[in-house]
C-alpha atoms as a PDB file:
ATOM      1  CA  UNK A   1      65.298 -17.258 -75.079  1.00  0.00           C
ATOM      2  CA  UNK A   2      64.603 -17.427 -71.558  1.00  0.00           C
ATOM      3  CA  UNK A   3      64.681 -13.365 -70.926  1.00  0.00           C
ATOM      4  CA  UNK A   4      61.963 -13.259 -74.185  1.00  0.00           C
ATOM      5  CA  UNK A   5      59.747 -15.857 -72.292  1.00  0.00           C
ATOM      6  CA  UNK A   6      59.430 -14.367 -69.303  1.00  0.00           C
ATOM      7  CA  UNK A   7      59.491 -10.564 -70.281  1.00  0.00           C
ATOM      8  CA  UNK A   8      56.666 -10.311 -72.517  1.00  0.00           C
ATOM      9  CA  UNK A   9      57.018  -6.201 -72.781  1.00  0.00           C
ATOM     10  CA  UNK A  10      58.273  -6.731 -76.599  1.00  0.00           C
ATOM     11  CA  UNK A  11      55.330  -9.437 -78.215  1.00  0.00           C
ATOM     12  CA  UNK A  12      57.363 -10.028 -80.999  1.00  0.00           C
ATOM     13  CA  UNK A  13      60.226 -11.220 -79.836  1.00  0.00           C
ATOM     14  CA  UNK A  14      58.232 -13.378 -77.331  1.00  0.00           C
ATOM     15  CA  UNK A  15      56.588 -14.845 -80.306  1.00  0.00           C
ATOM     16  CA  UNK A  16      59.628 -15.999 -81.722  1.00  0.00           C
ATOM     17  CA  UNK A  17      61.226 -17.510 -78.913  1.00  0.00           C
ATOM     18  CA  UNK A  18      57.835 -19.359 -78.433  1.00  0.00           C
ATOM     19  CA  UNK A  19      58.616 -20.394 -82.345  1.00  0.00           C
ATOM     20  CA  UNK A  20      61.946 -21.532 -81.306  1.00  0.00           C
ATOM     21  CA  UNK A  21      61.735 -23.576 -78.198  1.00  0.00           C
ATOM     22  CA  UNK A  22      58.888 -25.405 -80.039  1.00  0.00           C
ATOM     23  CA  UNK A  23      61.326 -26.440 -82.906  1.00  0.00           C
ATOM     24  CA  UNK A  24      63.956 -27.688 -80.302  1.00  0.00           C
ATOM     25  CA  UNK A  25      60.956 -29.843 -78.399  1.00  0.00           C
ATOM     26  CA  UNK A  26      60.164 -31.153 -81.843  1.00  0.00           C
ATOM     27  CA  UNK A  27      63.319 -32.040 -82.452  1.00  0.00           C
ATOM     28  CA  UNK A  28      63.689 -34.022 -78.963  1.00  0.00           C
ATOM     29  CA  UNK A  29      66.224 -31.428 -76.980  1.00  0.00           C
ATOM     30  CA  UNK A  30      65.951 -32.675 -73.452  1.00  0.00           C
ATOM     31  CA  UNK A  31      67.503 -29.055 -72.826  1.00  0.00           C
ATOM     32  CA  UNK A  32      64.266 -27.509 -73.809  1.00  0.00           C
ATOM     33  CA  UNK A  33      62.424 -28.521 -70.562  1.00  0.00           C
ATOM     34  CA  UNK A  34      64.746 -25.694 -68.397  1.00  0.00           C
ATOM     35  CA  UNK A  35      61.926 -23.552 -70.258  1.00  0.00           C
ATOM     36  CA  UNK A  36      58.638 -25.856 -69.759  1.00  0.00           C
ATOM     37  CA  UNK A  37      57.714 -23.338 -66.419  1.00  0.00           C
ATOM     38  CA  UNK A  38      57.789 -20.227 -68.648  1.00  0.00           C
ATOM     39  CA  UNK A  39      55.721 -22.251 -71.327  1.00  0.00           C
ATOM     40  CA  UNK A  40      53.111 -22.887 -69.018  1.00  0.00           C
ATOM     41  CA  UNK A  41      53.091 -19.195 -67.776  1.00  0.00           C
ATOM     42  CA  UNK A  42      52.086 -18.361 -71.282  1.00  0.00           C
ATOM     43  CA  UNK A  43      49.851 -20.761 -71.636  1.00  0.00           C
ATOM     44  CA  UNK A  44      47.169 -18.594 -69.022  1.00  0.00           C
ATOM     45  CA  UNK A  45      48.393 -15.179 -70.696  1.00  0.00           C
ATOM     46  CA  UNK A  46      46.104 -12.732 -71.795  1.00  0.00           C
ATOM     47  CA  UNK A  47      47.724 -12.127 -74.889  1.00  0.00           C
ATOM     48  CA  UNK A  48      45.997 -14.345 -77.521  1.00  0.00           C
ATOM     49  CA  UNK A  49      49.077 -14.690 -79.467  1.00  0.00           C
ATOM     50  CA  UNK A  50      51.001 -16.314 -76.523  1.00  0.00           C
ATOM     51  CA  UNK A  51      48.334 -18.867 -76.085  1.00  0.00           C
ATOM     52  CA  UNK A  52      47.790 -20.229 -79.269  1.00  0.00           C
ATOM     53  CA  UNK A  53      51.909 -20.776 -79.788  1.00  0.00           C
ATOM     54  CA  UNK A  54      52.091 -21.772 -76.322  1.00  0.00           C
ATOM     55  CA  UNK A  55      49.062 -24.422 -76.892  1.00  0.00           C
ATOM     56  CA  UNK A  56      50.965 -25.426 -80.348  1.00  0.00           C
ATOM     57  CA  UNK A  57      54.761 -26.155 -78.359  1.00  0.00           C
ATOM     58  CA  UNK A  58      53.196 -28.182 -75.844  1.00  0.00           C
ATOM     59  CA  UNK A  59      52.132 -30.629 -78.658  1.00  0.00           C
ATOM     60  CA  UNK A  60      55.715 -31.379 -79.127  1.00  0.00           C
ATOM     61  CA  UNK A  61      56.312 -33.294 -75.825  1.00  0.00           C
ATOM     62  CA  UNK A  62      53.302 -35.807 -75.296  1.00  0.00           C
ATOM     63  CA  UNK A  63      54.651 -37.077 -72.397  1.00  0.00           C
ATOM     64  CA  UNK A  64      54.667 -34.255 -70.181  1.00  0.00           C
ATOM     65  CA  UNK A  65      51.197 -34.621 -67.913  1.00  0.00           C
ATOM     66  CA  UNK A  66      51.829 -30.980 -67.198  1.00  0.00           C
ATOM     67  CA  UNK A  67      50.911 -30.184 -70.834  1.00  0.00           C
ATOM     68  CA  UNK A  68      48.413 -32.491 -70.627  1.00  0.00           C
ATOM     69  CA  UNK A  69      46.062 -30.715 -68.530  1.00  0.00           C
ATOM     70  CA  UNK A  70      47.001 -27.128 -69.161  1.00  0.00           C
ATOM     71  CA  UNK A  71      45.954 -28.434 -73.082  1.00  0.00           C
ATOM     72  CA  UNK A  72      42.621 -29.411 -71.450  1.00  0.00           C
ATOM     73  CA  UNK A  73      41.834 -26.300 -70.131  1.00  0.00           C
ATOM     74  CA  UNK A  74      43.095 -24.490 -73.285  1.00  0.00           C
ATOM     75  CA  UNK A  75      40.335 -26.357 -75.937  1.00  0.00           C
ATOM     76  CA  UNK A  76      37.467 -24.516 -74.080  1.00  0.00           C
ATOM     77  CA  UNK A  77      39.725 -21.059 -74.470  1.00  0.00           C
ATOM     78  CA  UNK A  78      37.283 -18.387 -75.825  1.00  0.00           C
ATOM     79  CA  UNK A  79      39.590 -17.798 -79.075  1.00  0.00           C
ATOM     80  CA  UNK A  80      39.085 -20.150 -81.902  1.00  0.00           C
ATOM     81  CA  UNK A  81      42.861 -20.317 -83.006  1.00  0.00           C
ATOM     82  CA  UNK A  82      43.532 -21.482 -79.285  1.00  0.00           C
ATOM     83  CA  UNK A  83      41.327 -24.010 -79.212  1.00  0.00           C
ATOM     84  CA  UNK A  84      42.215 -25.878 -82.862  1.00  0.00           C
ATOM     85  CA  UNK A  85      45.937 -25.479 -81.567  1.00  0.00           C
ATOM     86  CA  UNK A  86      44.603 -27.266 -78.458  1.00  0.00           C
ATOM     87  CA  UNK A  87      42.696 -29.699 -79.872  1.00  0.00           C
ATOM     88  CA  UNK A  88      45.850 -30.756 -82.530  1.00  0.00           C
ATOM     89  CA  UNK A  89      47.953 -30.949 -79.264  1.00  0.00           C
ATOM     90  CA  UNK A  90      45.663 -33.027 -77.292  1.00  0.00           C
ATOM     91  CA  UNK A  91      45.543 -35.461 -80.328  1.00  0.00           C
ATOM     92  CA  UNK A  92      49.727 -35.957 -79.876  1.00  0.00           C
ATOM     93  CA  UNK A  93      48.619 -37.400 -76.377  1.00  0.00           C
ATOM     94  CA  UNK A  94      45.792 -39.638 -77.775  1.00  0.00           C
ATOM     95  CA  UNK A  95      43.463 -37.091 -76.096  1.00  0.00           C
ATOM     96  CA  UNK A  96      40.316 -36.884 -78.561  1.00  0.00           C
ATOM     97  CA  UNK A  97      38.598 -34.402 -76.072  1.00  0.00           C
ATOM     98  CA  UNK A  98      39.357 -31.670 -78.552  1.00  0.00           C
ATOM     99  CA  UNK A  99      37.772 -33.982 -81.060  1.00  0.00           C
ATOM    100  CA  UNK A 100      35.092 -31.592 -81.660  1.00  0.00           C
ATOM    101  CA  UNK A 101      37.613 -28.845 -82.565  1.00  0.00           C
ATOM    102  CA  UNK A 102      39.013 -30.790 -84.988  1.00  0.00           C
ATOM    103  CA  UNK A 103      35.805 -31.421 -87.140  1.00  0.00           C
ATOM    104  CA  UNK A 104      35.087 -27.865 -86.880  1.00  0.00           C
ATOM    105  CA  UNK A 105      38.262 -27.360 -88.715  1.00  0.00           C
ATOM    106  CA  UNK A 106      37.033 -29.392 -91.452  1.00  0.00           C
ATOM    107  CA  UNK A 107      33.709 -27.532 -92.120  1.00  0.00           C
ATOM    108  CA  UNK A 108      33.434 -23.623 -93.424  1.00  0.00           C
ATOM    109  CA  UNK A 109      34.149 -21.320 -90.284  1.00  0.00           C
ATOM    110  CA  UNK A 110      31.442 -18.522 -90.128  1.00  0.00           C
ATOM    111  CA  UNK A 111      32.750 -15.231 -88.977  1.00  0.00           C
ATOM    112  CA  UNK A 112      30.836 -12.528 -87.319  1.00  0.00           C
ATOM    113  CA  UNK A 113      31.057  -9.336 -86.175  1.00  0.00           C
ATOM    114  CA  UNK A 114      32.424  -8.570 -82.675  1.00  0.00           C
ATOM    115  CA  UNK A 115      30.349  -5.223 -82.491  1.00  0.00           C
ATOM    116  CA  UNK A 116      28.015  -2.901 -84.391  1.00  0.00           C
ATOM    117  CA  UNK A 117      29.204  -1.156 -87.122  1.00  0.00           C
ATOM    118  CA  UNK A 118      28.861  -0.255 -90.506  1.00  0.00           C
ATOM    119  CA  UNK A 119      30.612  -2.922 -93.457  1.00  0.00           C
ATOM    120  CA  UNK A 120      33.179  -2.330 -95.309  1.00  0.00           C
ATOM    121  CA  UNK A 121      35.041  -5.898 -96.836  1.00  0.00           C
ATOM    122  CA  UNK A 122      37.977  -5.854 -97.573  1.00  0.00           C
ATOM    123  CA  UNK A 123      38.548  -9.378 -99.162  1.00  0.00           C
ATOM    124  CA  UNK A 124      36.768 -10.499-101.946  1.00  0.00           C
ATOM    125  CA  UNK A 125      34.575 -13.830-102.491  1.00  0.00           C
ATOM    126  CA  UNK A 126      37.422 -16.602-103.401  1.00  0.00           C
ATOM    127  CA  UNK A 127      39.967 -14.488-102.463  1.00  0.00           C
ATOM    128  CA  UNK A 128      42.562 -16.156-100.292  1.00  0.00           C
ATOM    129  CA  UNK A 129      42.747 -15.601 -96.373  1.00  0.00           C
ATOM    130  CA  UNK A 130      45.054 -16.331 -94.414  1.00  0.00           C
ATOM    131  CA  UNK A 131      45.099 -16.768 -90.454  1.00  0.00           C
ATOM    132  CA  UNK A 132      44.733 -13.546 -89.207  1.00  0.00           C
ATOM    133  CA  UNK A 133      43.706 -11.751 -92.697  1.00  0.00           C
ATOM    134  CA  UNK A 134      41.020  -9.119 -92.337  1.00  0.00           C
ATOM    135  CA  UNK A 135      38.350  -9.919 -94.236  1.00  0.00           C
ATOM    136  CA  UNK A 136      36.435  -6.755 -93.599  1.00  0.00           C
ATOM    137  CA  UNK A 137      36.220  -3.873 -91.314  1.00  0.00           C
ATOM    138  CA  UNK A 138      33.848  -2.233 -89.073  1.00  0.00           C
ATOM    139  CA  UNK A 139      33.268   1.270 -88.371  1.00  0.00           C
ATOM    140  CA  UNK A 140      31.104   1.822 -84.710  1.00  0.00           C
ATOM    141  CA  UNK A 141      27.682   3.743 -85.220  1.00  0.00           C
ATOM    142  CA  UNK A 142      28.030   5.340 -81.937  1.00  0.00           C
ATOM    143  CA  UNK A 143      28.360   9.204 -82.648  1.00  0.00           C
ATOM    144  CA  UNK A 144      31.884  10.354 -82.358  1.00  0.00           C
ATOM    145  CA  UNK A 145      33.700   6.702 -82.756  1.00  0.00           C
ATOM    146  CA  UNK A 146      35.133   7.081 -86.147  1.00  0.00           C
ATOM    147  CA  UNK A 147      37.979   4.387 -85.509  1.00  0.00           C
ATOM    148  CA  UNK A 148      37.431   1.507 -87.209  1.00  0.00           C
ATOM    149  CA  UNK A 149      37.744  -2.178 -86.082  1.00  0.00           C
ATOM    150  CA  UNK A 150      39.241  -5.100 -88.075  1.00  0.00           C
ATOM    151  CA  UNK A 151      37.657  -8.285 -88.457  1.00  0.00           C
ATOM    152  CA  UNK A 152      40.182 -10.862 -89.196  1.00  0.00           C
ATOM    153  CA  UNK A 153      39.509 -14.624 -89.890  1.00  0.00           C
ATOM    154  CA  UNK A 154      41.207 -17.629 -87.376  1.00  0.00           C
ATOM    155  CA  UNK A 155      40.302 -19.914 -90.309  1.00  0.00           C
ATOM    156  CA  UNK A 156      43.010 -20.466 -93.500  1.00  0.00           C
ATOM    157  CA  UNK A 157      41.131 -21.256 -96.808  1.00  0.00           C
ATOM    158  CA  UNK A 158      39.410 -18.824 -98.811  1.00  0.00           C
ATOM    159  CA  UNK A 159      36.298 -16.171 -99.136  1.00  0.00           C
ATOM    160  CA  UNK A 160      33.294 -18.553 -99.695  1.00  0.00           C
ATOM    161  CA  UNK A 161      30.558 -16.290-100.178  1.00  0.00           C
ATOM    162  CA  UNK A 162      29.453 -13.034 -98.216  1.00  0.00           C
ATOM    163  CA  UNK A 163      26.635 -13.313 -95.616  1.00  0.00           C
ATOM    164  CA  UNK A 164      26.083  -9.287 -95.409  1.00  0.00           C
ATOM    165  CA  UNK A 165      25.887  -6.610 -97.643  1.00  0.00           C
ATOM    166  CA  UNK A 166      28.489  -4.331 -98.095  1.00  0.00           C
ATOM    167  CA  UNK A 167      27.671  -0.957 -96.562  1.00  0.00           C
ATOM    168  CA  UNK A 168      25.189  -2.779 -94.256  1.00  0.00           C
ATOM    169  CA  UNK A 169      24.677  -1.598 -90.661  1.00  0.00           C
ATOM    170  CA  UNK A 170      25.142  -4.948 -88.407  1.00  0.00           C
ATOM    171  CA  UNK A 171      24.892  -5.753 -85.182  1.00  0.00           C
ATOM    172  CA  UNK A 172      27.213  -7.577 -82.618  1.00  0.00           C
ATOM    173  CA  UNK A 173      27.135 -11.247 -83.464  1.00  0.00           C
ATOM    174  CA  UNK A 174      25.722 -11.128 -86.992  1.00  0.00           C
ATOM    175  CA  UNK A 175      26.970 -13.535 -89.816  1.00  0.00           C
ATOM    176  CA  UNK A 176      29.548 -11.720 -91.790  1.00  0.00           C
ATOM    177  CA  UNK A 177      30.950 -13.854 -94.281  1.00  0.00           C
ATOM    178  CA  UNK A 178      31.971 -17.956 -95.314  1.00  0.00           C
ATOM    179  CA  UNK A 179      35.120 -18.943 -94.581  1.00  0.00           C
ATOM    180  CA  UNK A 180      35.749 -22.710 -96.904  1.00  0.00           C
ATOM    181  CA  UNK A 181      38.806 -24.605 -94.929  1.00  0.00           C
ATOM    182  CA  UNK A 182      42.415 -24.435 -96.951  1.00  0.00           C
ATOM    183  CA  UNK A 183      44.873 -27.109 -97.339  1.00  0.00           C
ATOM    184  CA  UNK A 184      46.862 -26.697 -94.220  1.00  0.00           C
ATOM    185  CA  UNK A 185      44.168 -26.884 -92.026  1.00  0.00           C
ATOM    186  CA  UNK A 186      42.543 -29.882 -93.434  1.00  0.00           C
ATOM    187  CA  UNK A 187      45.361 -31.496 -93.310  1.00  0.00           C
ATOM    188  CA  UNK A 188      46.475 -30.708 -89.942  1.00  0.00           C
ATOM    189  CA  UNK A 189      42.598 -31.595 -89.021  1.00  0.00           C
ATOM    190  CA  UNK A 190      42.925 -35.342 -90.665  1.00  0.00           C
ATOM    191  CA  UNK A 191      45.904 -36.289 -89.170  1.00  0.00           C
ATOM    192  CA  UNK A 192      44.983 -35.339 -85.937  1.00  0.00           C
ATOM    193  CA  UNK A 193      41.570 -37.499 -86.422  1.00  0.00           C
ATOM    194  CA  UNK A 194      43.436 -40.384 -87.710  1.00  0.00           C
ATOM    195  CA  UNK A 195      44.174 -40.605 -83.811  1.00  0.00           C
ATOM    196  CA  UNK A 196      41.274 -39.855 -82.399  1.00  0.00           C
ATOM    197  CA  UNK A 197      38.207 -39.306 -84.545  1.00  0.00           C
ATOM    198  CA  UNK A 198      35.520 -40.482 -84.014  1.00  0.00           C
ATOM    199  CA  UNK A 199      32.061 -42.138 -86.071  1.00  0.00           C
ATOM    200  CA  UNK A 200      30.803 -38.582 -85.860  1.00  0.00           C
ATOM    201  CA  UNK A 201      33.133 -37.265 -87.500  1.00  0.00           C
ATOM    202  CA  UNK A 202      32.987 -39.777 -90.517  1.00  0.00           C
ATOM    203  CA  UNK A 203      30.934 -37.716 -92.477  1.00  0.00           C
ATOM    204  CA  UNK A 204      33.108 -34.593 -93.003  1.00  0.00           C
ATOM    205  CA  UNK A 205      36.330 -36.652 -93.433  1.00  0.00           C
ATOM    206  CA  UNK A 206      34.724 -38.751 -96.270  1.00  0.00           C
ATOM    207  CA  UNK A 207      33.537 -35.647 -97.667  1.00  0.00           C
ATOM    208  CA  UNK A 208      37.752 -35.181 -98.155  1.00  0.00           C
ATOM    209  CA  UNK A 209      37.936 -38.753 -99.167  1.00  0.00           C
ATOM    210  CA  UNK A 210      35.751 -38.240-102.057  1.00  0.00           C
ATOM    211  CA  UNK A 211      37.937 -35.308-103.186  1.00  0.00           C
ATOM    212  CA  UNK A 212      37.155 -31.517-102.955  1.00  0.00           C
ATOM    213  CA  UNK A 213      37.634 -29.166-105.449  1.00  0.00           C
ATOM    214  CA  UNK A 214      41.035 -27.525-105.543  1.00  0.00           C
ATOM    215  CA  UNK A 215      42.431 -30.251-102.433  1.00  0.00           C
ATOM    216  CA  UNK A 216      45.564 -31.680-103.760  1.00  0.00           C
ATOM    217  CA  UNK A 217      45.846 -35.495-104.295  1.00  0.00           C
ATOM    218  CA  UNK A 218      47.475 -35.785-100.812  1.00  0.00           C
ATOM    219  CA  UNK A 219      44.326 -34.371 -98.983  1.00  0.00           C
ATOM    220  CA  UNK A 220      42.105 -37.332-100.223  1.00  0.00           C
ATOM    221  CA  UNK A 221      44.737 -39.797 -99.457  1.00  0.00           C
ATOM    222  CA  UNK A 222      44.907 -38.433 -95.720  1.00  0.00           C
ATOM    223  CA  UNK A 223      41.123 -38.320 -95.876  1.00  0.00           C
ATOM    224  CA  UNK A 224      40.887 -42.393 -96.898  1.00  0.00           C
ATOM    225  CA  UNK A 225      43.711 -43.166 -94.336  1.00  0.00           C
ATOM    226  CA  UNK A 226      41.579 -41.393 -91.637  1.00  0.00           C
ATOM    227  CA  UNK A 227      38.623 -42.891 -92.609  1.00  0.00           C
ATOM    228  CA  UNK A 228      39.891 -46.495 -91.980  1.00  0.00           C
ATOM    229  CA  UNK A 229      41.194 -45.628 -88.917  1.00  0.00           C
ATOM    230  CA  UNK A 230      37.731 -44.337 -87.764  1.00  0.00           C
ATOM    231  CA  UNK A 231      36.262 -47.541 -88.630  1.00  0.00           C
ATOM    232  CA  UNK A 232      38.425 -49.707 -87.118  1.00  0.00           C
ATOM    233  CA  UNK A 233      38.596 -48.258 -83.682  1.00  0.00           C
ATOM    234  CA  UNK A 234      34.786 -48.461 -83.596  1.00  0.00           C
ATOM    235  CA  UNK A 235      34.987 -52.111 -85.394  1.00  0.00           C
ATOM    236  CA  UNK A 236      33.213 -51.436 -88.353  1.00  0.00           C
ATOM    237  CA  UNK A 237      33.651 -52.696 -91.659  1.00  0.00           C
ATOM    238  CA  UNK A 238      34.830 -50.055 -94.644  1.00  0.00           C
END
């Protein structure tokens, strides 16, 4: 494990001795902390990957301040997958400055494209997307680029409508398609605000409290348990 953290030549294998040092922390191996320097390392990599797992294992050891503030530097990180893992982290240490994060994971993410290109999607509306699925790809109108550029989605849910035509020429930054929040991220977004959302955030979660379409049972129970909390930390009544 420790060769994998430190010699990040092979990404995979990286990746999943990230995935298991952060089970051992979760499950409260005090041996796990020989590898805390090589965690942070990974925390300021410029692999994208390495952050966002290395954001995600420091959430299993609130009581490291070391953690702490690389986990504050990491919810402003340019990717959105590294700043939700972040933001979940921060809420382990009762840290609601990712709190904006977290209601972002609530609503539908809008994805764009990172260039100019010509559409092609690749996903269908309601089809299901995963994080990291590509939901459509780009190929560059400069003459003589013909290699074309995936755009994948950070969100998990599904397709909730297109925002472009397919075949349509766009330009860097232009609305590509709705992204509607899945299961997994909801609920990893309400029980991180059950610590430390805020009234601000009442709106979306009661949304969930309500019940949502094709959101299991469990998902409006989190919702109503988050609620109260809300209200009580800022004294109000239900």
């Amino acid at each position: 494990m420790g060769e994998y953290l430190t010699d990040t030549s092979v990404p995979h294998k990286t990746q999943h001795a990230l995935a298991q040092l952060s089970a051992r922390m979760a499950r409260g191996d005090a041996g796990s902390r020989r590898w805390y320097p090589q965690l942070l390392a990974l925390a300021g990599s410029k692999q994208v990957q390495f952050r966002m797992m290395a954001a995600w294992a420091m959430g299993q050891d609130n009581q490291s301040e070391e953690f702490h503030r690389a986990l504050r530097t990491l919810v402003a990180d340019p990717e959105t997958l590294v700043r939700w893992n972040a933001a979940l982290a921060l809420a382990r240490f009762g840290d609601g400055a990712g709190e904006p994060q977290l209601r972002a994971m609530l609503q539908p993410y809008t994805l764009v494209a990172p260039l100019a290109g010509t559409l092609e999607f690749r996903l269908k509306v309601h089809d299901a997307v995963s994080g990291g699925s590509v939901v459509a790809r780009l190929r560059p109108n400069a003459p003589g680029s013909s290699s074309a550029v995936d755009v994948v989605s950070p969100a998990v849910g599904e397709v909730e409508r297109r925002l472009a035509e397919e075949g349509a020429r766009v330009s860097a930054g232009d609305a590509l398609a709705m992204i509607s929040p899945g299961e997994s991220q909801v609920w990893d977004a309400l029980r991180a605000l059950y610590l430390v959302g805020q009234l601000q955030d009442l709106d979306e979660v009661e949304r969930f409290a309500r019940g949502v379409p094709n959101m299991p049972d469990r998902i409006r129970q989190q919702a109503a348990a988050t609620a109260q909390a809300i209200r009580q930390r800022a004294n109000l009544r239900p």
